[in-house]
PDB file of N, CA and C in Angstrom:
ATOM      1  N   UNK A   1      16.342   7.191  -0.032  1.00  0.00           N
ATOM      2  CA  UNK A   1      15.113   6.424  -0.101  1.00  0.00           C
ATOM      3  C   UNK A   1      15.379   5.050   0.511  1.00  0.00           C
ATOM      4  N   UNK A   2      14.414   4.909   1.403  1.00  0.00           N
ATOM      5  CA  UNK A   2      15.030   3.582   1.791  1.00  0.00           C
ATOM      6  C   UNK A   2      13.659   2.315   2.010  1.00  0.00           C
ATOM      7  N   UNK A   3      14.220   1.270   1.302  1.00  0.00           N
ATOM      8  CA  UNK A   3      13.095   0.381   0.457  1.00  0.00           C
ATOM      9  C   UNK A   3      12.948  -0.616   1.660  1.00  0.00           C
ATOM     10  N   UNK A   4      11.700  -1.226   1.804  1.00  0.00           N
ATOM     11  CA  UNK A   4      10.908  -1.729   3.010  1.00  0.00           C
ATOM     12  C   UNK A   4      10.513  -3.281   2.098  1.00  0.00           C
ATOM     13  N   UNK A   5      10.537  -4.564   2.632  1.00  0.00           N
ATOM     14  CA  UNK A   5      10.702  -5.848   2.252  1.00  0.00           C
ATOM     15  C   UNK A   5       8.937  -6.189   2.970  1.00  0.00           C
ATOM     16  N   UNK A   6       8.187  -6.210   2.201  1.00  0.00           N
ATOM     17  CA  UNK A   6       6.731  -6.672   2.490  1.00  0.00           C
ATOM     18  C   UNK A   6       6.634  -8.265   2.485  1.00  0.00           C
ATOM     19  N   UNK A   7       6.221  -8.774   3.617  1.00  0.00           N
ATOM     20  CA  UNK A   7       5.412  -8.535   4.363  1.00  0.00           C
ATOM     21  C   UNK A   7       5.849  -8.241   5.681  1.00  0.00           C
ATOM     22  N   UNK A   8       7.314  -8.419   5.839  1.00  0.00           N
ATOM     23  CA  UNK A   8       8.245  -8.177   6.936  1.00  0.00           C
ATOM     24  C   UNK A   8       7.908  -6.767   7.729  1.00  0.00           C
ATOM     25  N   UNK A   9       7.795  -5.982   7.080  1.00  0.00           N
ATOM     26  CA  UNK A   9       7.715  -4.399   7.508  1.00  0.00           C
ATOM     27  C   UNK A   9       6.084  -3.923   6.342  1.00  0.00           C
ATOM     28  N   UNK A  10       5.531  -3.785   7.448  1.00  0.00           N
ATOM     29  CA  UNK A  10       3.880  -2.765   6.531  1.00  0.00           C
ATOM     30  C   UNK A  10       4.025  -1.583   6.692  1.00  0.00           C
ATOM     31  N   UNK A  11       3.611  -1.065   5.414  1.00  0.00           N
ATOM     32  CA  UNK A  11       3.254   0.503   5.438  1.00  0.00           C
ATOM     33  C   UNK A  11       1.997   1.090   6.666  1.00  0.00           C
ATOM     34  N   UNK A  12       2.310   2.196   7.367  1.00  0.00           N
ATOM     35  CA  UNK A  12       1.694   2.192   8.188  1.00  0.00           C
ATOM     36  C   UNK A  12       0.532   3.267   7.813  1.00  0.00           C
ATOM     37  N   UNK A  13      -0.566   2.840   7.988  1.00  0.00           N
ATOM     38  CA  UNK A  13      -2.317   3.768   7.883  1.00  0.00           C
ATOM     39  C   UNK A  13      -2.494   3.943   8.775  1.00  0.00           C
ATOM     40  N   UNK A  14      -3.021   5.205   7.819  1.00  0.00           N
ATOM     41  CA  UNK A  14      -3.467   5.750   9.270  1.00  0.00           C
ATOM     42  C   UNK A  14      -4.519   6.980   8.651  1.00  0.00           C
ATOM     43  N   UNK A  15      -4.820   7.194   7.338  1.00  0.00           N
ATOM     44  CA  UNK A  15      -5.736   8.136   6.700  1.00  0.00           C
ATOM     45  C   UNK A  15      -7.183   7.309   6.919  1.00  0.00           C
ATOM     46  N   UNK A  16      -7.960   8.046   7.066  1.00  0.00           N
ATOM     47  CA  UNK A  16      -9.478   7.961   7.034  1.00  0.00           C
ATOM     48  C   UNK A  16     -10.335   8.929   6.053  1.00  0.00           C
ATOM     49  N   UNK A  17     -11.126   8.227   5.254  1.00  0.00           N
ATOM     50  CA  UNK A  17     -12.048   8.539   4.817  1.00  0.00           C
ATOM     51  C   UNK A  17     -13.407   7.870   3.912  1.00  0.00           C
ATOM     52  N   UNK A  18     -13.641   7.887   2.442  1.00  0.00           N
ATOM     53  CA  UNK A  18     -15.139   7.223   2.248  1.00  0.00           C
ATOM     54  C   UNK A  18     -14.347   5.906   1.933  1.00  0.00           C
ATOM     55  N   UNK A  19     -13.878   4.794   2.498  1.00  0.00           N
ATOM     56  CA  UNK A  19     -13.328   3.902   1.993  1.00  0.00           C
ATOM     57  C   UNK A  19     -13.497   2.892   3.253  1.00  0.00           C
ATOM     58  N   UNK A  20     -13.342   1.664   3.268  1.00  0.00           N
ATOM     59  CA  UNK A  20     -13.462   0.682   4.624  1.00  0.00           C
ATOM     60  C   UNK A  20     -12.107   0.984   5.289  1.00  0.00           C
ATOM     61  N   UNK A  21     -11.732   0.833   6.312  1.00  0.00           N
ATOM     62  CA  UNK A  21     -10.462   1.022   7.053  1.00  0.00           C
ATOM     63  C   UNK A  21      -9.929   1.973   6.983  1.00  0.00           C
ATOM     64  N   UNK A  22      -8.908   1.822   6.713  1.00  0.00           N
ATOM     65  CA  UNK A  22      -7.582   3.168   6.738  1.00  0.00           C
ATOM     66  C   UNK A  22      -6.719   3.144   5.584  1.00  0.00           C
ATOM     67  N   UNK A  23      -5.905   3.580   4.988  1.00  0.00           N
ATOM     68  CA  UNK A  23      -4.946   3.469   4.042  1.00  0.00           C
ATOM     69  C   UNK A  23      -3.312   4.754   4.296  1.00  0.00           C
ATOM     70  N   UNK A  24      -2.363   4.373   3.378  1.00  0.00           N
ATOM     71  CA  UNK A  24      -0.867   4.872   3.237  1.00  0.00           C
ATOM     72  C   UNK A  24      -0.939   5.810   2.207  1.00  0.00           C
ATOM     73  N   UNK A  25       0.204   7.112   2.627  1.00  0.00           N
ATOM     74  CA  UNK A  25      -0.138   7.621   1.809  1.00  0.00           C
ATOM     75  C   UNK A  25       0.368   6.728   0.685  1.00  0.00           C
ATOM     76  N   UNK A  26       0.724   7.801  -0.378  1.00  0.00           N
ATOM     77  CA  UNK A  26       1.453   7.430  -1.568  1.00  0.00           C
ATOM     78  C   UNK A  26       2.414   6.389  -1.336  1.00  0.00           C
ATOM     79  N   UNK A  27       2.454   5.321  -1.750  1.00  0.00           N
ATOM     80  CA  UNK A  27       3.975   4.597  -1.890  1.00  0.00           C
ATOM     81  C   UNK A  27       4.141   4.109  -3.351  1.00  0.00           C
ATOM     82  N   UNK A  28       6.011   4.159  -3.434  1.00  0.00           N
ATOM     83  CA  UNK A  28       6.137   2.901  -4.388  1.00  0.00           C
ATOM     84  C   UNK A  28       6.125   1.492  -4.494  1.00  0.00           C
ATOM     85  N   UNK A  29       5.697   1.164  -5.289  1.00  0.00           N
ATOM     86  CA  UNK A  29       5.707  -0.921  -4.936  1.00  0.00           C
ATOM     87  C   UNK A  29       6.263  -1.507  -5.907  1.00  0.00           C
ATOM     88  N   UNK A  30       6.635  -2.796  -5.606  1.00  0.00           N
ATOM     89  CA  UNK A  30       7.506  -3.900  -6.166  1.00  0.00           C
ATOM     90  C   UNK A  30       6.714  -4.723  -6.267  1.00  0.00           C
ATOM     91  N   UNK A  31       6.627  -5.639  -7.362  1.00  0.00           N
ATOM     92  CA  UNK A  31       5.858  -6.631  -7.265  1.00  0.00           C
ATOM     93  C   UNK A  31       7.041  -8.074  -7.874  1.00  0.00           C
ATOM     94  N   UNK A  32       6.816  -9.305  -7.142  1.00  0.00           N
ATOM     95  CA  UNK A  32       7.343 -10.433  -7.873  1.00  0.00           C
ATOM     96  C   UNK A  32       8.388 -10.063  -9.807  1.00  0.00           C
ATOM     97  N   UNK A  33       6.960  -9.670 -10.059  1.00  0.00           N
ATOM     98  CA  UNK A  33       7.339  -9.344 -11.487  1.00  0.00           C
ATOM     99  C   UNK A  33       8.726  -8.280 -12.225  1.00  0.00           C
ATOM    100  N   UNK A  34       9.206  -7.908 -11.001  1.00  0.00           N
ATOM    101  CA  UNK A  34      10.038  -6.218 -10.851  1.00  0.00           C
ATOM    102  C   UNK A  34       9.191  -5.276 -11.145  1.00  0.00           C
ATOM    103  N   UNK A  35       8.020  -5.133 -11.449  1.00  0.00           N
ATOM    104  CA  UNK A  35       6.687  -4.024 -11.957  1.00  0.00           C
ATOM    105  C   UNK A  35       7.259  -2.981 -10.877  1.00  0.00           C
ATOM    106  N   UNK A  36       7.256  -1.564 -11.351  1.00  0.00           N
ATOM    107  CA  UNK A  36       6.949  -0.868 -10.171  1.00  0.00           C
ATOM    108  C   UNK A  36       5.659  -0.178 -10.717  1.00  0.00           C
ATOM    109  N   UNK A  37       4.861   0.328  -9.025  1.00  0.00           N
ATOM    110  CA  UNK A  37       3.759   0.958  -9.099  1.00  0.00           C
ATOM    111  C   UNK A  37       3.555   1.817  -8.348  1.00  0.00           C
ATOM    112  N   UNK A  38       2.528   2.871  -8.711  1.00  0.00           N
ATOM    113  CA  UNK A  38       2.362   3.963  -7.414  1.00  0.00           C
ATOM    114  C   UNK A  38       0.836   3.321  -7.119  1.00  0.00           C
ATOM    115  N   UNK A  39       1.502   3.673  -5.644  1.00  0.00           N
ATOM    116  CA  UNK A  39      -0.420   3.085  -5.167  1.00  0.00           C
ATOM    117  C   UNK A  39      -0.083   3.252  -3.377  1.00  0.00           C
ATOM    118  N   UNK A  40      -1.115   2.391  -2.673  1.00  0.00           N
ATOM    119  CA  UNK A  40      -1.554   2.747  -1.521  1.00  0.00           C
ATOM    120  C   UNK A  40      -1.961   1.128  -0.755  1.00  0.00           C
ATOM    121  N   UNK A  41      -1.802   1.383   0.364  1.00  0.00           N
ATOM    122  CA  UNK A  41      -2.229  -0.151   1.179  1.00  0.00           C
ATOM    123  C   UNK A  41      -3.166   0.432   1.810  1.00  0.00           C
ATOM    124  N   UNK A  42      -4.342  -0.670   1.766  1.00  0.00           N
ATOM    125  CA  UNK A  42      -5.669  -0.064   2.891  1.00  0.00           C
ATOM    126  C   UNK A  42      -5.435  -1.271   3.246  1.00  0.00           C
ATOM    127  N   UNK A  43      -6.278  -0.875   4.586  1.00  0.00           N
ATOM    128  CA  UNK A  43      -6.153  -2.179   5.582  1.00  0.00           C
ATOM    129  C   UNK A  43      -7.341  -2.017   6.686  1.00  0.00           C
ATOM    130  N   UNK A  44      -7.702  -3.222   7.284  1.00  0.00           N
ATOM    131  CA  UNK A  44      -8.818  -2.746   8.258  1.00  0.00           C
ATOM    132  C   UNK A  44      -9.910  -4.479   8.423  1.00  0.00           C
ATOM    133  N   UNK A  45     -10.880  -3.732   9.109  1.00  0.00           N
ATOM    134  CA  UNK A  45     -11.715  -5.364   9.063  1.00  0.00           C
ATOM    135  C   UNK A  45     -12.918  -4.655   8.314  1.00  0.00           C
ATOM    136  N   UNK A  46     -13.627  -5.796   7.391  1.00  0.00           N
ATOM    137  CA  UNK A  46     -14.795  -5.946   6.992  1.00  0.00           C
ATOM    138  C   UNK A  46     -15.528  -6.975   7.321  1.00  0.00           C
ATOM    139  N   UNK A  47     -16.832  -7.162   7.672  1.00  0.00           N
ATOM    140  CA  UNK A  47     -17.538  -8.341   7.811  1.00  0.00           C
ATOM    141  C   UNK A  47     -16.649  -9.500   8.563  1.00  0.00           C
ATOM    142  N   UNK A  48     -15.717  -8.673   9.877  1.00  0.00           N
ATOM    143  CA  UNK A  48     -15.095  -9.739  10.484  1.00  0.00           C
ATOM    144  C   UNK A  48     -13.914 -10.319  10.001  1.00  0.00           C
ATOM    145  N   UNK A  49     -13.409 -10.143   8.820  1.00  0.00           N
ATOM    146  CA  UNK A  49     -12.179 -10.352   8.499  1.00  0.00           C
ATOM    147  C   UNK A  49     -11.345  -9.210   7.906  1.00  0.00           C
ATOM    148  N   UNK A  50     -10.379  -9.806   7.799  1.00  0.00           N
ATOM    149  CA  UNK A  50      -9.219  -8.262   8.174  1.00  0.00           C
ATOM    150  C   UNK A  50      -8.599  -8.229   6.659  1.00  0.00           C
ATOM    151  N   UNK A  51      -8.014  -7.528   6.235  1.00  0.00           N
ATOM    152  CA  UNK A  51      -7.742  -7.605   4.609  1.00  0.00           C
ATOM    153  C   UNK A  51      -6.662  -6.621   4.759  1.00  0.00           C
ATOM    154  N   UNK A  52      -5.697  -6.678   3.797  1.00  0.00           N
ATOM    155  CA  UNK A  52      -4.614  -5.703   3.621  1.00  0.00           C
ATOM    156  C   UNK A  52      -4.035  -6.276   2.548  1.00  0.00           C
ATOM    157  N   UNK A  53      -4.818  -4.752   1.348  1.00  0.00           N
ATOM    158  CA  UNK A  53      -4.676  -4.728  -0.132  1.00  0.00           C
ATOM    159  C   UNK A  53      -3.867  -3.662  -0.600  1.00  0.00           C
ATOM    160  N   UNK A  54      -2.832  -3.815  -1.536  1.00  0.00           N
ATOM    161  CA  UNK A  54      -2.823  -2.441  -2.515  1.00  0.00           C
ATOM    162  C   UNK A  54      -2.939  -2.182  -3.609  1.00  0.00           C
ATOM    163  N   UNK A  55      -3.602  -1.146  -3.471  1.00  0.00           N
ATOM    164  CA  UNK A  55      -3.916  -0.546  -5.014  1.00  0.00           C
ATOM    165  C   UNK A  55      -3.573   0.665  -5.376  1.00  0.00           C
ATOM    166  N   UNK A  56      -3.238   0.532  -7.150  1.00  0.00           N
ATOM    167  CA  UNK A  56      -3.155   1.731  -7.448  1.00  0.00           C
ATOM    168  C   UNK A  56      -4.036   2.806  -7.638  1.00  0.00           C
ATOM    169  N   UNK A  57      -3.456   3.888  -7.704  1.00  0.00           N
ATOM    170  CA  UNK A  57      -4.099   5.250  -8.174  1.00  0.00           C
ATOM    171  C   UNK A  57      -5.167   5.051  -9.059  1.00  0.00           C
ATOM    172  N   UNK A  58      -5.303   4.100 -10.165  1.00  0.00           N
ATOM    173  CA  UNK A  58      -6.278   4.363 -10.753  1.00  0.00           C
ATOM    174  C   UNK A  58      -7.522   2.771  -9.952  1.00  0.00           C
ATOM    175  N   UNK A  59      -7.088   2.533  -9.600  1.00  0.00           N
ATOM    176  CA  UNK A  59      -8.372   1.663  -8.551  1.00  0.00           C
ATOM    177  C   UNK A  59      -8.123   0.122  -8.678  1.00  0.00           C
ATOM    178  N   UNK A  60      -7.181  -0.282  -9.523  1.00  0.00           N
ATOM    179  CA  UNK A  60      -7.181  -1.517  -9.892  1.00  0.00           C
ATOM    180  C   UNK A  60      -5.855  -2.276  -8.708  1.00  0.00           C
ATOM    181  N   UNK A  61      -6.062  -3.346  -7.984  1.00  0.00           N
ATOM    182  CA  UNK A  61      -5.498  -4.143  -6.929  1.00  0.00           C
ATOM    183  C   UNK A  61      -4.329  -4.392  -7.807  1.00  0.00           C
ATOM    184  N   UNK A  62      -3.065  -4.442  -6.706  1.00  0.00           N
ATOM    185  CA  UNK A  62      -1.708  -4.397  -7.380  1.00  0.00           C
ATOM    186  C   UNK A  62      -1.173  -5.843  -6.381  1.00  0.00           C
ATOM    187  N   UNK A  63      -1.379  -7.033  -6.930  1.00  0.00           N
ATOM    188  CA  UNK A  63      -1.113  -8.223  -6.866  1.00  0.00           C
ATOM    189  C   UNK A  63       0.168  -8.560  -5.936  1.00  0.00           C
ATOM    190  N   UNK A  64       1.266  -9.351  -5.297  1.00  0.00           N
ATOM    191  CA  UNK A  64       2.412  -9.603  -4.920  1.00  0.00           C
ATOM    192  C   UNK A  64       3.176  -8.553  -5.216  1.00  0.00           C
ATOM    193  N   UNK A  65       2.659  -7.834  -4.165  1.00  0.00           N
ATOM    194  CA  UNK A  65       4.056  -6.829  -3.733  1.00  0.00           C
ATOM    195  C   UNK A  65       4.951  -7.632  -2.665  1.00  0.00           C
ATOM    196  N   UNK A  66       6.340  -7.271  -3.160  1.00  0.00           N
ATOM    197  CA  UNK A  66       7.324  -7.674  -2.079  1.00  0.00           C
ATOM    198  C   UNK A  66       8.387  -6.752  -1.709  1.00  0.00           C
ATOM    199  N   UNK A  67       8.427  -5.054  -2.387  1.00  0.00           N
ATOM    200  CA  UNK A  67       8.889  -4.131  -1.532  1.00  0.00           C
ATOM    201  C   UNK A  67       8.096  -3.213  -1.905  1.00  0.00           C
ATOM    202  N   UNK A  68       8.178  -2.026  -0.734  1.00  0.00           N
ATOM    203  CA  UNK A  68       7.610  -0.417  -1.294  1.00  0.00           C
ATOM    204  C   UNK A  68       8.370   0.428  -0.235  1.00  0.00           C
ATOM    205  N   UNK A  69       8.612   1.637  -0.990  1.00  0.00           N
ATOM    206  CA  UNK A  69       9.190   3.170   0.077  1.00  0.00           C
ATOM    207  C   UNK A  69       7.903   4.067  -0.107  1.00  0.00           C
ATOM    208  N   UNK A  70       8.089   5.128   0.627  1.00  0.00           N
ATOM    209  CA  UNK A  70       7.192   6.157   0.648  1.00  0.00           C
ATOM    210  C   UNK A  70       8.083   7.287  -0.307  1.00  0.00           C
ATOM    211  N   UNK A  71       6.879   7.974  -1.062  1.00  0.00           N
ATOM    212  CA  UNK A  71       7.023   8.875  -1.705  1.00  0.00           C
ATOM    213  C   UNK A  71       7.720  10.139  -0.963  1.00  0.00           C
ATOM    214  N   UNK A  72       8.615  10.308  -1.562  1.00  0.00           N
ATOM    215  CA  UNK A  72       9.082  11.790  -0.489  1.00  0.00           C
ATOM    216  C   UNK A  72       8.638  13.110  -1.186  1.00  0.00           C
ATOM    217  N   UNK A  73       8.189  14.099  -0.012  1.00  0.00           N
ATOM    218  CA  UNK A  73       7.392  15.542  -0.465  1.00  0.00           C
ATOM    219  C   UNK A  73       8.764  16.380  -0.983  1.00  0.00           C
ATOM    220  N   UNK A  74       8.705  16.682  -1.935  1.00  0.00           N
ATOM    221  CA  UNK A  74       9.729  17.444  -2.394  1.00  0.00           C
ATOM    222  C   UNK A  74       9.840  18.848  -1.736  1.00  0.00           C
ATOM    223  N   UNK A  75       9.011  19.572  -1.163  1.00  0.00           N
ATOM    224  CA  UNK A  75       8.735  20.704  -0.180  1.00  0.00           C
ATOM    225  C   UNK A  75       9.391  20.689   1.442  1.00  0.00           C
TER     226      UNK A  75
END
């Protein structure tokens, strides 16, 4: 597994669907706090400005992340 230092290196989107922009799949995240979380980065422009958020699985924005890896498919 090899862990990625945000904002240095972004998770890369590239899924589309009912949501603004694009988003990652699954990743893990780090936050300031040592928190880890499962969640997702969307990214994209709205109303002219550009945003790149993550959130978790259950919908709620996951604050100062400063690392995440991608989930690996066990298959």
């Amino acid at each position: 597994m090899t862990w990625f230092k945000y904002p240095i290196v972004k998770p890369t989107t590239y899924e589309r669907g009912g949501w603004d922009g694009t988003r990652s799949p699954l990743l893990v995240l780090v936050t300031k706090n040592k928190d880890f979380h499962v969640g997702r980065m969307y990214e994209g422009i709205l109303d002219g400005n550009e945003f790149c958020d993550f959130v978790g699985e259950d919908g709620w924005d996951i604050p100062n992340v400063i690392m995440w890896t991608e989930l690996e498919n066990p298959f």
